[in-house]
Protein backbone atom coordinates (compact mmCIF):
# COMPACT_ATOMS: atom_id res chain seq x y z
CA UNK A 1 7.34 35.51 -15.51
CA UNK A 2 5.39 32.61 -14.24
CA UNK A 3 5.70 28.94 -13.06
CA UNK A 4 3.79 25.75 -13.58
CA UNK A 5 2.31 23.82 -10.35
CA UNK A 6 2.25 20.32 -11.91
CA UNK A 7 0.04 18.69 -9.37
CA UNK A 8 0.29 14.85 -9.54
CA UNK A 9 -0.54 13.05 -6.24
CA UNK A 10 -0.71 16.06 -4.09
CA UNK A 11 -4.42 17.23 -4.40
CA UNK A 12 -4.23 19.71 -2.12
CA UNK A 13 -3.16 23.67 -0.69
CA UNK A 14 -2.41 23.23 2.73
CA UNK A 15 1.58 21.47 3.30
CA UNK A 16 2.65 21.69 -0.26
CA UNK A 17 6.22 22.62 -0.35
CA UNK A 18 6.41 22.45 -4.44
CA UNK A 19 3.33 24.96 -4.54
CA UNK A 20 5.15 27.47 -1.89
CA UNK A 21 8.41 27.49 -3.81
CA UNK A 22 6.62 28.11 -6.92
CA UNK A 23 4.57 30.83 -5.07
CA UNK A 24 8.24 32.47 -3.75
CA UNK A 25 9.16 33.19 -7.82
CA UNK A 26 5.94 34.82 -8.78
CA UNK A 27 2.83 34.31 -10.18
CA UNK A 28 1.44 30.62 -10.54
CA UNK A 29 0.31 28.26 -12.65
CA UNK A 30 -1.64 25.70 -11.49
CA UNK A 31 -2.04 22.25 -13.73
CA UNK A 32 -2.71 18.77 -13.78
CA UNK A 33 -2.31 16.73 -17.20
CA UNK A 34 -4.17 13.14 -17.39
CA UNK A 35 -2.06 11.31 -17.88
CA UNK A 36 -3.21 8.70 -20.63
CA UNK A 37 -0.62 5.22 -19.68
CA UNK A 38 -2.30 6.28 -15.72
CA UNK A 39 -5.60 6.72 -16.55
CA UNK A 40 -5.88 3.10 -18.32
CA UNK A 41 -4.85 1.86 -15.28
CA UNK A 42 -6.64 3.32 -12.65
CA UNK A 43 -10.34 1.86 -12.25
CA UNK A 44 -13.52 4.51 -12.56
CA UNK A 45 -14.10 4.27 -8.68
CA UNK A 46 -10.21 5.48 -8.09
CA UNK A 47 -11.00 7.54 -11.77
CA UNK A 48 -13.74 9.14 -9.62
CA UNK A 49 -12.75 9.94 -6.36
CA UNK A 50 -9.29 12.28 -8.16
CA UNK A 51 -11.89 14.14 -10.60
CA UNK A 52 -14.02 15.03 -7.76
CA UNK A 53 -11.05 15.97 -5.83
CA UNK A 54 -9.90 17.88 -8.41
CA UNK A 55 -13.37 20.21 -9.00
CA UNK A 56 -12.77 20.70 -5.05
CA UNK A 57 -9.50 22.21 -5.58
CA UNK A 58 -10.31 24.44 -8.83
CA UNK A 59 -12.87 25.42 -6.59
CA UNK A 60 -10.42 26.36 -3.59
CA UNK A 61 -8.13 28.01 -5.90
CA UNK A 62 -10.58 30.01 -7.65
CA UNK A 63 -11.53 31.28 -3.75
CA UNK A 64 -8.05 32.37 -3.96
CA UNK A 65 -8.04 34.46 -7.52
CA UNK A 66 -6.56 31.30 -9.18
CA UNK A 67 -7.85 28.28 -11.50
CA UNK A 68 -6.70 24.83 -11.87
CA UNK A 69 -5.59 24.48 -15.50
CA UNK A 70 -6.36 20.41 -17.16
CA UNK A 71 -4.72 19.06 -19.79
CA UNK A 72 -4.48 15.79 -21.50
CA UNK A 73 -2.06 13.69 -23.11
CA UNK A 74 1.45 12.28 -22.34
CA UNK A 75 2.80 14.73 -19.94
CA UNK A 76 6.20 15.46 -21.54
CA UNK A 77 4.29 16.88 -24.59
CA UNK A 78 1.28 18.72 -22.70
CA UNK A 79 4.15 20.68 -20.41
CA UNK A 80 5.81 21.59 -23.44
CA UNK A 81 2.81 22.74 -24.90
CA UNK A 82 1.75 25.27 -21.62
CA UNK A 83 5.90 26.20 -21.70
CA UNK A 84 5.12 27.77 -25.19
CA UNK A 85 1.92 29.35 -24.42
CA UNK A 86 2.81 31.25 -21.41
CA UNK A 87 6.04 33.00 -19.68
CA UNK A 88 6.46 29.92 -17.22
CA UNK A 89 9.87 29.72 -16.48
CA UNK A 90 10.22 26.49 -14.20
CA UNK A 91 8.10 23.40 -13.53
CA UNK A 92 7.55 22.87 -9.86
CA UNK A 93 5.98 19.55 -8.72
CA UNK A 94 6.11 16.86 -5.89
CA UNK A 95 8.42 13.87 -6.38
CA UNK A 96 6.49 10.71 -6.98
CA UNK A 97 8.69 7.54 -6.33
CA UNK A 98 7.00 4.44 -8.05
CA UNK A 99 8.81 3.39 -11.27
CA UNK A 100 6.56 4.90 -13.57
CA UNK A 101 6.80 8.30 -12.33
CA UNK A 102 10.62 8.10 -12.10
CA UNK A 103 11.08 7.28 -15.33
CA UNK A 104 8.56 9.74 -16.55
CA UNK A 105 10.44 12.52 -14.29
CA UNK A 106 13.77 11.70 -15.34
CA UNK A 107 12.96 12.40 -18.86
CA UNK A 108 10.57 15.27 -18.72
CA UNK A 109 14.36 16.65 -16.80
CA UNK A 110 16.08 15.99 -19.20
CA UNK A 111 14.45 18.74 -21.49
CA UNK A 112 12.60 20.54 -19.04
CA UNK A 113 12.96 23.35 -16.16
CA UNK A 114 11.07 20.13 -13.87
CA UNK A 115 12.18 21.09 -9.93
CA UNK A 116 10.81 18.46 -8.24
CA UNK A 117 10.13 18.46 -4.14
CA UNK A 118 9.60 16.25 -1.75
CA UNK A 119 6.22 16.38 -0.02
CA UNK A 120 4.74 12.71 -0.65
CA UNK A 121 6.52 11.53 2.56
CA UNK A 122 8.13 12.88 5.66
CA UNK A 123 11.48 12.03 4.62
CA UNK A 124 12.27 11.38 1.04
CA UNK A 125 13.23 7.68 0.40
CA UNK A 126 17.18 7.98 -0.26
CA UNK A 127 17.88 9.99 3.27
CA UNK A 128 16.86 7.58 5.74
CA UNK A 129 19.58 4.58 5.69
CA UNK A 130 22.03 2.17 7.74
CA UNK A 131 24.81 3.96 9.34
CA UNK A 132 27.07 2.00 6.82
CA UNK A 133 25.28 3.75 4.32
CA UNK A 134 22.40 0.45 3.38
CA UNK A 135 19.10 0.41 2.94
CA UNK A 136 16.86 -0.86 5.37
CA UNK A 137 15.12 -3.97 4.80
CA UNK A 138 13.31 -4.68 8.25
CA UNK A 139 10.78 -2.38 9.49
CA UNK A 140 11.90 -1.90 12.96
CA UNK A 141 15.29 -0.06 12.43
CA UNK A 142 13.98 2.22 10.16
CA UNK A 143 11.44 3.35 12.36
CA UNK A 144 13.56 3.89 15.07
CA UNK A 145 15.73 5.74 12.17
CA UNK A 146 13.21 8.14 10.89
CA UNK A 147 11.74 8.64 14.30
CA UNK A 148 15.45 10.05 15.05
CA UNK A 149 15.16 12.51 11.88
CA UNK A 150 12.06 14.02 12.26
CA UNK A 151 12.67 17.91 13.05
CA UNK A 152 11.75 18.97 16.81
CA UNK A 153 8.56 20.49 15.59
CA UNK A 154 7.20 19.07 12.98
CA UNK A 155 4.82 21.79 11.64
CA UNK A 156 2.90 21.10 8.40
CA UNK A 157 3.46 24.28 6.10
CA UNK A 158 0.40 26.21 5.42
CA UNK A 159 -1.89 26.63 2.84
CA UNK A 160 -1.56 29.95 0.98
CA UNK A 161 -4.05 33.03 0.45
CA UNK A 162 -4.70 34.50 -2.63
CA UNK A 163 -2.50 33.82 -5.64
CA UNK A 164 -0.65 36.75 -7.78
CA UNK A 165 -2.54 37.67 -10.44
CA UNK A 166 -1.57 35.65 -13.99
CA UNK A 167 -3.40 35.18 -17.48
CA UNK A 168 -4.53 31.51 -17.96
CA UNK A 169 -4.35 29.40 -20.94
CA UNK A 170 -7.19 27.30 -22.25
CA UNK A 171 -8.59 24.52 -19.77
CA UNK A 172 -9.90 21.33 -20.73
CA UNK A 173 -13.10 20.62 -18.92
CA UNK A 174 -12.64 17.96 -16.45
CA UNK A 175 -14.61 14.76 -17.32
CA UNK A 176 -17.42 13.82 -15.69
CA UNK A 177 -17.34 11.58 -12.24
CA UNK A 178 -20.13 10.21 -10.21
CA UNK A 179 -19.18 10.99 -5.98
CA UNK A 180 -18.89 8.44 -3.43
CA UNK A 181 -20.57 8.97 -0.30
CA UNK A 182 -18.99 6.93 1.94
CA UNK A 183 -15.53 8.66 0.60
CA UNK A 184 -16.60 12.69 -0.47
CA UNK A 185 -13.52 13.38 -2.39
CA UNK A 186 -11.34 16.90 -1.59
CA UNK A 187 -8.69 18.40 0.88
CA UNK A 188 -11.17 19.52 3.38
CA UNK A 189 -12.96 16.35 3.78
CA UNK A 190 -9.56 15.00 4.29
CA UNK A 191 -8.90 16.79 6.84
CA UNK A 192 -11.97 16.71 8.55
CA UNK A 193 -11.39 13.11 9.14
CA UNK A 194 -7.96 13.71 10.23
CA UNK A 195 -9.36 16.29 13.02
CA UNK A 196 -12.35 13.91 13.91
CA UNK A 197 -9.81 10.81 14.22
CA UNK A 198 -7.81 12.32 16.39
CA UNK A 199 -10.59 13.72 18.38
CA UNK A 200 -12.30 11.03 19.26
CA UNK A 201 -10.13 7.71 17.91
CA UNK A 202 -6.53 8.13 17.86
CA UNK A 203 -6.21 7.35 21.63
CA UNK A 204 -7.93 4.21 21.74
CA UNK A 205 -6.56 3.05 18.42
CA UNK A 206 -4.53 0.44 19.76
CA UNK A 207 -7.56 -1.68 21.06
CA UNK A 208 -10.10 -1.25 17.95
CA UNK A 209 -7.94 -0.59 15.26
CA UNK A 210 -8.31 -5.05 14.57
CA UNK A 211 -11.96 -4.77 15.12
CA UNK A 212 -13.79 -4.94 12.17
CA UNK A 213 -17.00 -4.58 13.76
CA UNK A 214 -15.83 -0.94 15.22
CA UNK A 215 -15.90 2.22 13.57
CA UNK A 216 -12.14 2.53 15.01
CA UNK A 217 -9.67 2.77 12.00
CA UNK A 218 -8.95 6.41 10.54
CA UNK A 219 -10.33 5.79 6.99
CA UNK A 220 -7.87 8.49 5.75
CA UNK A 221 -6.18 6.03 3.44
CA UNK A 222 -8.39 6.94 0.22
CA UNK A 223 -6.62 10.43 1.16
CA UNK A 224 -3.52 9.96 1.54
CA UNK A 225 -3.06 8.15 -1.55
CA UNK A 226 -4.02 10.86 -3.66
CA UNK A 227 -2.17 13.53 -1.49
CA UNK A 228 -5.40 15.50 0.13
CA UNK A 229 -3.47 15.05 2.79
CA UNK A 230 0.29 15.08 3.38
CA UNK A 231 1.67 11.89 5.19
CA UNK A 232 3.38 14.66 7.49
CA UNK A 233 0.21 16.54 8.27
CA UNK A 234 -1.04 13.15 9.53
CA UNK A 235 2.69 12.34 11.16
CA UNK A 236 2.15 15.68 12.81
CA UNK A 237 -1.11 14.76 14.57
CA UNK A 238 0.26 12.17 15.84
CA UNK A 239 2.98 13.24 17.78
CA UNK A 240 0.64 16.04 19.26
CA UNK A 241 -1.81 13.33 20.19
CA UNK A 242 1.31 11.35 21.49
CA UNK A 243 2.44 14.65 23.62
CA UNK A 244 -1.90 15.22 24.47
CA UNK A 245 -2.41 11.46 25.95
CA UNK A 246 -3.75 11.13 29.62
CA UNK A 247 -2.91 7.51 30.00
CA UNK A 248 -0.02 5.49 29.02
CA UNK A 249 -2.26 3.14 27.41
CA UNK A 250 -3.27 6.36 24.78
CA UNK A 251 -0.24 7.57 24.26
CA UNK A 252 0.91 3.91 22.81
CA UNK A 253 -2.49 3.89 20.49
CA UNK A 254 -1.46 7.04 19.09
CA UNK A 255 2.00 5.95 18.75
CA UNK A 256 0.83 3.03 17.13
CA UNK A 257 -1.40 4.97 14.27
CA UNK A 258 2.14 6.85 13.87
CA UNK A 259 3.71 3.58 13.13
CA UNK A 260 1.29 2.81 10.77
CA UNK A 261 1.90 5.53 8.45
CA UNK A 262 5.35 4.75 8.90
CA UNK A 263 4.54 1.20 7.55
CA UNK A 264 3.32 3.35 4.18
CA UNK A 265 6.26 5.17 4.42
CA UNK A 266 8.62 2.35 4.15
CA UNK A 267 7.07 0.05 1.89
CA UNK A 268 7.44 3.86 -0.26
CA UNK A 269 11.11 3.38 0.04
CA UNK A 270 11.35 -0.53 -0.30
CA UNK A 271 9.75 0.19 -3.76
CA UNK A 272 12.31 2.82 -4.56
CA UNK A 273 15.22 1.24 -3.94
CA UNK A 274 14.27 -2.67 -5.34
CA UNK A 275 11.83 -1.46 -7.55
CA UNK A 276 11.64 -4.92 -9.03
CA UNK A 277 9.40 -5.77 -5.97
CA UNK A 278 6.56 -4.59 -8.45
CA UNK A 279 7.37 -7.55 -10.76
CA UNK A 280 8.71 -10.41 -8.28
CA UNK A 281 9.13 -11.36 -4.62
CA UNK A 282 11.61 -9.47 -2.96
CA UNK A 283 12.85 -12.55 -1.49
CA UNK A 284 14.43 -14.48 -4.77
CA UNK A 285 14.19 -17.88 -2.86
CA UNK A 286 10.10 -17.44 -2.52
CA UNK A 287 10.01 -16.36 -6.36
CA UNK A 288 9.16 -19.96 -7.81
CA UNK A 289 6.85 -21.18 -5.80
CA UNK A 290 4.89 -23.90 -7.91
CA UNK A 291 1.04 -22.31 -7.11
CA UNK A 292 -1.91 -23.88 -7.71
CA UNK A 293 -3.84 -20.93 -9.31
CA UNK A 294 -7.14 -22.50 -9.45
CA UNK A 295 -9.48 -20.16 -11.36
CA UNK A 296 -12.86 -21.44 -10.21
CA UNK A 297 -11.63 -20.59 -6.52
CA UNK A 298 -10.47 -17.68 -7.38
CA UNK A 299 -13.67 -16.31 -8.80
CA UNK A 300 -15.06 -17.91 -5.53
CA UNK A 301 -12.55 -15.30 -3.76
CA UNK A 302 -13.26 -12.30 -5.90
CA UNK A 303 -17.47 -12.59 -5.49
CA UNK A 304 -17.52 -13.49 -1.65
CA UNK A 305 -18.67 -16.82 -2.34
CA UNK A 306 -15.59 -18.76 -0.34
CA UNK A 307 -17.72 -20.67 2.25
CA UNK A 308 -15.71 -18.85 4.57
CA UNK A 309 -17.79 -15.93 6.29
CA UNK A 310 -15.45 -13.34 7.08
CA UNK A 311 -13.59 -14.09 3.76
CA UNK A 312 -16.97 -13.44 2.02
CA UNK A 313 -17.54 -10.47 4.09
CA UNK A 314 -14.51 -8.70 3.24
CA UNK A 315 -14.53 -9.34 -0.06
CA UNK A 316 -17.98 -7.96 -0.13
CA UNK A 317 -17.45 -4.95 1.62
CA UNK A 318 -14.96 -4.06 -1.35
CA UNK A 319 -16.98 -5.04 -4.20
CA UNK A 320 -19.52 -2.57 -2.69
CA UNK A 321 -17.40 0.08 -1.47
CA UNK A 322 -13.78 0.38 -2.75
CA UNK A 323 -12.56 0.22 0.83
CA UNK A 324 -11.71 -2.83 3.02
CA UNK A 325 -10.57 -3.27 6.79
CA UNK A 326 -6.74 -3.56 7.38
CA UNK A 327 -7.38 -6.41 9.24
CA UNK A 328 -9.39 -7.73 6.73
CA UNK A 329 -7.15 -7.24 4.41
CA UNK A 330 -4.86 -9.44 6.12
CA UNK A 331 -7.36 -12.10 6.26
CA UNK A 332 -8.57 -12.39 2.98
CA UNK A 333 -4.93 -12.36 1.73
CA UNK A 334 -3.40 -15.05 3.67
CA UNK A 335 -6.67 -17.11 2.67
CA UNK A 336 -6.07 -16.74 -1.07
CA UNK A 337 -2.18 -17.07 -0.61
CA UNK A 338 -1.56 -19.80 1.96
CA UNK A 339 -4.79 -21.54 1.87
CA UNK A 340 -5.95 -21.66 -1.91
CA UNK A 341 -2.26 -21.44 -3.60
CA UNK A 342 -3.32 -19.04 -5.27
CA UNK A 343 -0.34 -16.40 -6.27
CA UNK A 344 -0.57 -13.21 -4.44
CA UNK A 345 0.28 -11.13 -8.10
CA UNK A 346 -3.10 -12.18 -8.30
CA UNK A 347 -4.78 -10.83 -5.43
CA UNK A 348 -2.70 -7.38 -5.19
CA UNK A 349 -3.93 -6.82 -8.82
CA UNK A 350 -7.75 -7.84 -8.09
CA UNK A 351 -6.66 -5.34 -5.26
CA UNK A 352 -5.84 -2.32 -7.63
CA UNK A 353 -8.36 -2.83 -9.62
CA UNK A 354 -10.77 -2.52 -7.04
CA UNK A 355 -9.48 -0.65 -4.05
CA UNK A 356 -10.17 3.82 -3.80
CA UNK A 357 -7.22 3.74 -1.81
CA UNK A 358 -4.74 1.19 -4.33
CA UNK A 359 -1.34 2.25 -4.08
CA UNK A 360 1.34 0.53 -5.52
CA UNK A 361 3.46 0.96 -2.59
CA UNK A 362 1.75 0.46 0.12
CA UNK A 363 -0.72 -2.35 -2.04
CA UNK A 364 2.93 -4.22 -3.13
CA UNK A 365 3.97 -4.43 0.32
CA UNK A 366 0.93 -5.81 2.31
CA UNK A 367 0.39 -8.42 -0.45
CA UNK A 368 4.23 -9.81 -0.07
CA UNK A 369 3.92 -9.29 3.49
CA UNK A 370 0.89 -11.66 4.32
CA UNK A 371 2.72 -14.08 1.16
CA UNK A 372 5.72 -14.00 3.27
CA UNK A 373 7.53 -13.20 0.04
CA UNK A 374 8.42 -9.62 0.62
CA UNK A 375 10.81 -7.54 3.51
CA UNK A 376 10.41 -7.85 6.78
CA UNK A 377 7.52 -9.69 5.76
CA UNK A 378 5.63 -12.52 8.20
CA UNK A 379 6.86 -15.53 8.20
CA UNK A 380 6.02 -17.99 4.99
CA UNK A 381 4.93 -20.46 7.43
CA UNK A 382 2.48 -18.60 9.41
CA UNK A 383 -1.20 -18.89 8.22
CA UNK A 384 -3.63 -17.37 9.62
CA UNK A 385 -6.66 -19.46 10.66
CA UNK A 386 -9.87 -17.32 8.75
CA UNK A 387 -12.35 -18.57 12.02
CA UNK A 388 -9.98 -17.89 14.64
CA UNK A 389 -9.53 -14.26 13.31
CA UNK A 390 -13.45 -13.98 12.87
CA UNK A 391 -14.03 -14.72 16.04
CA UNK A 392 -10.94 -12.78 17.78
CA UNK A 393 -12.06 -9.60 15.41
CA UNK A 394 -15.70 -9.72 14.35
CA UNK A 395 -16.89 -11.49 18.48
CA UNK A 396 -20.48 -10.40 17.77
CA UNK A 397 -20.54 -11.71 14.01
CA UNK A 398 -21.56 -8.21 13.29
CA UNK A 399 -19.50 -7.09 10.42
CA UNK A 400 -20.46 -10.56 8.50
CA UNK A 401 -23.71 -10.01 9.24
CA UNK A 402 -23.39 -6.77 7.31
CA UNK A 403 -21.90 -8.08 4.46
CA UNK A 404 -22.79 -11.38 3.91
CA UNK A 405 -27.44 -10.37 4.36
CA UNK A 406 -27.81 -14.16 3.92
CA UNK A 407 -26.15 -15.08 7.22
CA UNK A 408 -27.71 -12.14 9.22
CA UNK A 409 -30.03 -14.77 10.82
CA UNK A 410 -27.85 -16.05 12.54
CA UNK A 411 -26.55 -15.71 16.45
CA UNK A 412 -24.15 -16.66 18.20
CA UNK A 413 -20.65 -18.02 17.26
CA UNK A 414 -22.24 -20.73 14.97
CA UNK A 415 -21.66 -17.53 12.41
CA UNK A 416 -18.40 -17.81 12.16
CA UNK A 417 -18.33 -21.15 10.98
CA UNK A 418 -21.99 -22.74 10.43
CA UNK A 419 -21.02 -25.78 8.37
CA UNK A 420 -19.48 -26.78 11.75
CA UNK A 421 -22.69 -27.20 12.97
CA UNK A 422 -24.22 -28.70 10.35
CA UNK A 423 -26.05 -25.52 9.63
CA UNK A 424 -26.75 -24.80 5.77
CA UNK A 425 -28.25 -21.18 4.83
CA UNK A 426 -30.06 -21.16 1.16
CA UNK A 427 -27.93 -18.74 -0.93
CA UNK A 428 -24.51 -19.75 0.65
CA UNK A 429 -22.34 -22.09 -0.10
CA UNK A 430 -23.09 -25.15 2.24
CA UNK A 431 -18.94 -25.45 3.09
CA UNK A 432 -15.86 -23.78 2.61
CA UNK A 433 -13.99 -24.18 -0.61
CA UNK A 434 -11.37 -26.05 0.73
CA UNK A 435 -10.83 -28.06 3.46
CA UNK A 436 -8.32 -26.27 5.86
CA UNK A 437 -6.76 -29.44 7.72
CA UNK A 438 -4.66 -30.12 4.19
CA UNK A 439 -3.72 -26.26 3.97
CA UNK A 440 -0.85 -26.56 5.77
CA UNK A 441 1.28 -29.25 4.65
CA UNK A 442 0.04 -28.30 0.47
CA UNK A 443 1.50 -24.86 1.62
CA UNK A 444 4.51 -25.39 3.60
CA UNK A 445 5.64 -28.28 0.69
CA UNK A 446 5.02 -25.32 -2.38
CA UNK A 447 7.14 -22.87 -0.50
CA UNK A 448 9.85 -25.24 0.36
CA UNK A 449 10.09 -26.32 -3.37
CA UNK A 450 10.58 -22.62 -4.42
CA UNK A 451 13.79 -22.29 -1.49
CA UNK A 452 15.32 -25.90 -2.83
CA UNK A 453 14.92 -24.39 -6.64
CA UNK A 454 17.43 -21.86 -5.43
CA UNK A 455 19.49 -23.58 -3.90
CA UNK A 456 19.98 -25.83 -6.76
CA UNK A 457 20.19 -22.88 -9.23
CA UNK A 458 22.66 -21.63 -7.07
CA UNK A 459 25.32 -23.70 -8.44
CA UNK A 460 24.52 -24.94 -11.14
């Protein structure tokens, strides 16, 4: 008898508890089905970087006397299809915890041998929780929570030799994908980074991790998303650097990179237990604000062509790359949300369709965070000032001049904000799209119209 490894978002051998409790009943299976309803969703770069990762694997697994076996079609009918070709017994996969997977799960389960395990996150979503039993809406309890449950050695399991000797069934041929070089797809790329990051980053994370002139951030998000590496491999690494650090000052970088994939961790579990957050605000009384969704600005926004240089530059940088600075991420958001009116649905879909790393968690959560819509989130009244963070984060101008070639010219602060100085640059637009001194008050007034609608709903 055999089992099925149902790989989903957990490309990889090494800390894969659903492969090593298929391993424990025998010979294995390995399969992953693509999944049509996913597929249409998922944009060729994202398409891209999972095939490639996927050819890694069948080439890791063949290394060990095994073969990753593809398939195609609604999953429900594909496993039942491999059930009735081979011995397989049981269906052994990670738990997946966005809407769509539950869903699909809970009714593959319902006719299926599915076993599902958890191995997406360091603690599955439904055992971290209030002492009264709640769930935790604010970040900073929940850390402190799941920082108490973490084991007192918090090894990552590892990968396994050479697989038991089983007869495959026919394998569709994976389709063809083009490789990104600034992201080479696979598990051991992944972790590469990891052992690089930590190496030579993770202890002065804390100072560069804003600076989006700096090579300073980890880059493993692309990773993590598709499960080339486990959020507890990475968890792991951190603690050691946290327990390695010379200098206070390190040992709070590293801890801070910890609390970051925390942060991914519970914006996981916010959209697990309120999975309407993919849909709405999580806060009802931000829900109706009355935006002004201007499209001609929000092409502007999409192509870089805001007037506003780091704006530009980050949008650029993901047009051309998939990828985008978390701190630029932050920037561009709260410029589309708070200064343009533009609803941040909007933007966290322009997000997915463009980002290698998109994840519906963790995308969901830093879009209603920065909109001041979501949990925990920053306040609705805060709006970040696009210059201010330019020059705080990008001093040198460097990272526009990067991005935005028609600015590179340029020295001095005067880059940040050139119409200031009267400067115009052929190519760019000669000012910003909208004049930020009547930002605040357009913003403030739309958000405060959405939290009177409720109140007047409220009783009526």
């Amino acid at each position: 008898m055999s089992a099925l490894w149902w790989l989903r978002r957990d490309i990889r051998l090494a800390d894969n508890p659903a492969l090593l409790a298929a391993l424990e009943t025998g010979p294995v299976l390995p399969v992953f089905i693509l999944d049509p309803h996913l597929l249409a969703r998922t944009p060729k770069r994202r398409q891209d970087f999972l095939l490639e990762g996927l050819a890694k694997l069948d080439a890791d697994l063949r290394s060990r006397a095994s073969q990753l076996v593809i398939r195609s079609g609604p999953p429900l009918a594909a496993l039942q299809k491999l059930l009735a070709e081979t011995d397989a017994q049981g269906i052994y996969t990670e738990a997946d915890f966005t809407p769509y997977a539950r869903k699909r799960d809970a009714a593959i389960a319902a006719s299926l041998p599915l076993k599902l395990f958890n191995g997406q996150t360091v603690h599955a979503p439904e055992t971290i929780h209030k002492p009264d039993g709640g769930i935790y809406t604010v970040f900073t309890p929940y850390s402190k929570t799941w920082k108490t449950h973490l084991p007192e050695n918090l090894k990552p399991l590892p990968a396994p030799g050479n697989f038991p000797p089983v007869e495959f069934p026919a394998s569709e041929p994976l389709p063809a994908y083009h490789s990104c070089a600034l992201f080479p797809s696979g598990e051991a790329e992944a972790l590469r980074r990891l052992d690089t990051f930590v190496k030579e980053k993770i202890h002065t994370y804390g100072e560069q991790r804003n600076r989006m002139d700096l090579d300073g951030t980890s880059a493993l998000s692309p990773y993590m998303r598709f499960g080339m590496l486990s959020l507890r491999q990475a968890a792991s690494a951190a603690l050691h650097a946290m327990r390695q650090a010379c200098t206070p000052e390190a040992q709070k970088s590293a801890e801070i990179f910890l609390n970051e994939l925390i942060w991914r961790e519970f914006y996981i579990g916010i959209l697990y237990h309120f999975p309407r957050v993919a849909t709405t605000s999580f806060n009802p009384a931000l829900a109706n604000i009355p935006w002004r969704n201007n499209m001609g600005d929000f092409e502007a926004w999409k192509a870089g062509q805001t007037g506003l240089p780091i704006v530009d530059a980050a949008m650029r940088q993901l047009a051309a790359t998939g990828w985008m600075h978390n701190r630029a991420r932050m920037i561009v958001a709260s410029f589309l949300v708070k200064d343009l009116l533009i609803n941040w649905q909007w933007g966290e879909h322009w997000f997915m369709q463009n980002l290698l790393d998109g994840d519906p968690a963790a995308n969901n959560g830093g879009w209603q965070w920065t909109a001041g819509t979501g949990t925990d989130a920053a306040p609705y009244f805060r709006i970040f000032n696009p210059v201010l963070q330019s020059i705080k984060f990008d001093p040198h101008g460097d990272y526009i001049r990067k991005w935005v070639p028609e600015l590179a010219a340029i020295q001095g602060e005067v880059i940040h904000a050139p119409w200031e100085k009267g400067l115009r640059v052929p190519g760019y637009p000669a000012k910003p799209i909208v004049d930020r001194e009547t930002v605040k008050d357009r913003t403030l007034k739309a958000y405060q119209v959405s939290k009177e609608h409720l109140n007047l709903t409220e009783y009526t």
